[in-house]
N, C-alpha and C. Protein backbone atom coordinates (compact mmCIF):
# COMPACT_ATOMS: atom_id res chain seq x y z
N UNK A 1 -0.76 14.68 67.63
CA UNK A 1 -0.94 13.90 68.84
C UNK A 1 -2.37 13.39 68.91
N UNK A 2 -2.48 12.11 69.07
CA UNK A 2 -3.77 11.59 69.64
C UNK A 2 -4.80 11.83 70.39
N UNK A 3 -6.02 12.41 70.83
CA UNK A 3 -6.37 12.00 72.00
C UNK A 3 -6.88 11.12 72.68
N UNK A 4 -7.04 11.10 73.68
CA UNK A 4 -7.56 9.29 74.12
C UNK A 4 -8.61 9.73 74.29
N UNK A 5 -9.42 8.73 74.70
CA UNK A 5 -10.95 8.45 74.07
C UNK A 5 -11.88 8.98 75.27
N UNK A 6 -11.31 8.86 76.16
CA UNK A 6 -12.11 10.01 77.43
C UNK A 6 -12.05 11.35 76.86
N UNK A 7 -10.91 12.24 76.35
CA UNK A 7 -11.07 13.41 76.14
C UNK A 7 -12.17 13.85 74.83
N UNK A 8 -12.28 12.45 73.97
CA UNK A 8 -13.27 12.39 72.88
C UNK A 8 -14.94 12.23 73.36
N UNK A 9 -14.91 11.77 74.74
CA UNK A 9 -15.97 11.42 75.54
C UNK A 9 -16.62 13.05 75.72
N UNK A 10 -15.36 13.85 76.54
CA UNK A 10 -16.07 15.00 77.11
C UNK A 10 -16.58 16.07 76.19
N UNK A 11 -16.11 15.89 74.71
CA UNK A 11 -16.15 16.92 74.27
C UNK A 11 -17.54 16.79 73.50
N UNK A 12 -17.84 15.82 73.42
CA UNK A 12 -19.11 15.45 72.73
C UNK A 12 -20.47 15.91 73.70
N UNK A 13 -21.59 16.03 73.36
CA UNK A 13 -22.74 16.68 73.35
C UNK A 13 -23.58 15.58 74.05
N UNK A 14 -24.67 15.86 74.66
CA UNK A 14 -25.52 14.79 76.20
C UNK A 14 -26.06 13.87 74.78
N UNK A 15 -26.24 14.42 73.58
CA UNK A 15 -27.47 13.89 72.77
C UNK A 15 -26.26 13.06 72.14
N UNK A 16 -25.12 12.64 71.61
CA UNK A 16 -24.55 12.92 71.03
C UNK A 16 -23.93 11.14 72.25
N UNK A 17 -23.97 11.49 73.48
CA UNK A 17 -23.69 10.54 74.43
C UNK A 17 -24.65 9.80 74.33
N UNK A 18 -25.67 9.90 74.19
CA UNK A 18 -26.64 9.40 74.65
C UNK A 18 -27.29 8.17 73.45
N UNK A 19 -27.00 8.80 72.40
CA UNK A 19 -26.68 7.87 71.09
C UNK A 19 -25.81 6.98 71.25
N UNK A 20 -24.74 7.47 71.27
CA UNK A 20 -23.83 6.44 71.46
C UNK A 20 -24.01 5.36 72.43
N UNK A 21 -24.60 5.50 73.59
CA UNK A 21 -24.74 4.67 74.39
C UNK A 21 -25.83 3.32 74.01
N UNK A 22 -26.88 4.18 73.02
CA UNK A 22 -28.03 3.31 72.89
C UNK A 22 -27.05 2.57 71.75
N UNK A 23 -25.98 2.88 70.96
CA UNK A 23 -25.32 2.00 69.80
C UNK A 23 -24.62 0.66 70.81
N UNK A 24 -24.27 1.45 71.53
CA UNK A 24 -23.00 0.30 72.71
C UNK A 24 -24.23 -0.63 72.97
N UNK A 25 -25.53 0.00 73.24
CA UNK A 25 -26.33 -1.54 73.76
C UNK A 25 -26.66 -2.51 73.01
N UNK A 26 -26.99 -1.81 71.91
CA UNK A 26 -27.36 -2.29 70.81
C UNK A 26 -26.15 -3.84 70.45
N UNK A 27 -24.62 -3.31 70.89
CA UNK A 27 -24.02 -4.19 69.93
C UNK A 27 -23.95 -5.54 70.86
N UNK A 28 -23.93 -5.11 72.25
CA UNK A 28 -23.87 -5.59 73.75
C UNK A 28 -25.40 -7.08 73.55
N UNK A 29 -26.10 -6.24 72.89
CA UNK A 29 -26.86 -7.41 73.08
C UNK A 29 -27.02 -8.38 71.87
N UNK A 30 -26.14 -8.12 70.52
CA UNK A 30 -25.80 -8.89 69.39
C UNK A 30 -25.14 -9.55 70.22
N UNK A 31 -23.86 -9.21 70.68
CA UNK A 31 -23.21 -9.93 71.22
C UNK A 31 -23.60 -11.12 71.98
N UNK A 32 -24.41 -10.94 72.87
CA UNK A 32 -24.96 -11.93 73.79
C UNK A 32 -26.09 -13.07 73.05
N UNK A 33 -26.78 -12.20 72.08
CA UNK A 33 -27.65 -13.43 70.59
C UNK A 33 -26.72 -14.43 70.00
N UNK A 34 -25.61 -13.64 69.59
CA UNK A 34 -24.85 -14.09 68.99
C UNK A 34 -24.54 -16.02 70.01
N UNK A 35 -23.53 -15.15 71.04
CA UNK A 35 -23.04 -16.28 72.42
C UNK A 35 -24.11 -17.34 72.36
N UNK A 36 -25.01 -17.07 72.70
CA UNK A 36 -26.30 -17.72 73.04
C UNK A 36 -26.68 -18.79 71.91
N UNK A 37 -26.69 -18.55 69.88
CA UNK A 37 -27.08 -19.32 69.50
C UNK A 37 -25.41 -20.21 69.25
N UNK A 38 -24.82 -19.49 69.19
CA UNK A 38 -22.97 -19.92 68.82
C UNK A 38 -22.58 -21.11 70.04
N UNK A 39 -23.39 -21.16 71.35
CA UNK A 39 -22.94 -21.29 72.87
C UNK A 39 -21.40 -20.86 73.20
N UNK A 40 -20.94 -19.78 72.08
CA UNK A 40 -19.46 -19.75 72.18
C UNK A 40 -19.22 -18.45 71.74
N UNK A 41 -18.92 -17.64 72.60
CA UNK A 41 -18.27 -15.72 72.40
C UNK A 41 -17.24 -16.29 71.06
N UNK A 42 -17.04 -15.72 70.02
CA UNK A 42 -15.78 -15.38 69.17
C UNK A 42 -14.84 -14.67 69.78
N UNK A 43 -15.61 -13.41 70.43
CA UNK A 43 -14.70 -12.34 71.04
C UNK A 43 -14.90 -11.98 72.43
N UNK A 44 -14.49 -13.02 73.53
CA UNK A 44 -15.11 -12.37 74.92
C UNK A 44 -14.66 -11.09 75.58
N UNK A 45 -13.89 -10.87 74.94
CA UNK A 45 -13.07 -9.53 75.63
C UNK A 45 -13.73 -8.46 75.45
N UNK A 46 -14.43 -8.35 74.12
CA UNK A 46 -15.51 -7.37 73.52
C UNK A 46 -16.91 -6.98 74.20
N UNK A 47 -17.42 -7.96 75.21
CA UNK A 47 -18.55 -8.22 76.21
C UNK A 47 -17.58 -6.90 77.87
N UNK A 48 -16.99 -7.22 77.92
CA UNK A 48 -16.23 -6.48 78.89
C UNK A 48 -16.23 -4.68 78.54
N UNK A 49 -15.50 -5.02 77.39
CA UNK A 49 -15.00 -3.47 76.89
C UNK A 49 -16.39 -2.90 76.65
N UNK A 50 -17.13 -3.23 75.84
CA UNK A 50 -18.67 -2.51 75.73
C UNK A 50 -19.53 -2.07 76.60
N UNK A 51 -19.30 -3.17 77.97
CA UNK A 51 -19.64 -2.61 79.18
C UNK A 51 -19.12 -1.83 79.91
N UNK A 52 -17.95 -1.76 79.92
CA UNK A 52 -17.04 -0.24 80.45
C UNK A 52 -17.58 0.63 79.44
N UNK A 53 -16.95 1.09 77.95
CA UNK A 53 -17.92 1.99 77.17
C UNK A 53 -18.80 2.78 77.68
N UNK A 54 -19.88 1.79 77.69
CA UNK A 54 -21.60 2.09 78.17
C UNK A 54 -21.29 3.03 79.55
N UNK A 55 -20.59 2.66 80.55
CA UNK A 55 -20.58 2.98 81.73
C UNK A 55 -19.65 3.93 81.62
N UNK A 56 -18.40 4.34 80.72
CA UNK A 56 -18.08 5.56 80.61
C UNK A 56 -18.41 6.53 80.36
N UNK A 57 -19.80 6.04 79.37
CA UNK A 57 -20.57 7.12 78.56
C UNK A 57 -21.39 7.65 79.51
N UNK A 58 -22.13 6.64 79.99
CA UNK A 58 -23.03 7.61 81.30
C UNK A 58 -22.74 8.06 82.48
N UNK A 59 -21.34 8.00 82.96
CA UNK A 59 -20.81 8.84 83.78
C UNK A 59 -20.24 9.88 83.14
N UNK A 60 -19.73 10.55 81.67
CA UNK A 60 -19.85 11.54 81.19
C UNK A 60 -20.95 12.27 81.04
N UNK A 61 -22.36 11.62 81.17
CA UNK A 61 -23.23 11.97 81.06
C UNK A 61 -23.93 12.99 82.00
N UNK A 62 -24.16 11.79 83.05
CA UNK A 62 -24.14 12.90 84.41
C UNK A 62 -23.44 13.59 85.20
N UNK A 63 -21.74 13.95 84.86
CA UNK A 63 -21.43 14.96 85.21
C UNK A 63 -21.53 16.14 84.35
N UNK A 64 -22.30 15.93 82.71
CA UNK A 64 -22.20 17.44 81.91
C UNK A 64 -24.16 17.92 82.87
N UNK A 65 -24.70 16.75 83.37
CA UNK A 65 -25.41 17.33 84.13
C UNK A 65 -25.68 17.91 85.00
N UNK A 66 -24.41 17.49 86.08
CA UNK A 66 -24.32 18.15 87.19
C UNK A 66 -23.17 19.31 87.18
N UNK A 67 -22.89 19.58 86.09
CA UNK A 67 -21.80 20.59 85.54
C UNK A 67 -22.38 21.95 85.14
């Protein structure tokens, strides 16, 4: 059985989140270089999802803090 990607979220480590998050920005803002010299997303849906990501990651974040 699978798990979905929240339960892959919790089980992972603050440092471990916290990486990951700086990767999500990282791609978040290719993305937007990219748009910018292209004037045209390839993939706009990908600008969305990376920003949920990011924002899943750091609300896993601060509840292993306030946990």
């Amino acid at each position: 059985m699978k798990k979905s990607v929240k339960q892959e979220l919790r089980e992972k480590s603050v440092n471990d989140l916290q990486e990951s998050v700086g990767e999500a920005r990282t791609k978040l803002f290719h993305l937007h270089t990219t748009k910018s010299l292209q004037k045209k997303a390839d993939k706009p849906h990908e600008f969305r999802e990376t920003r949920r990501q990011i924002a899943r990651m750091k609300t896993f974040i601060q509840e292993k803090y306030e946990g």
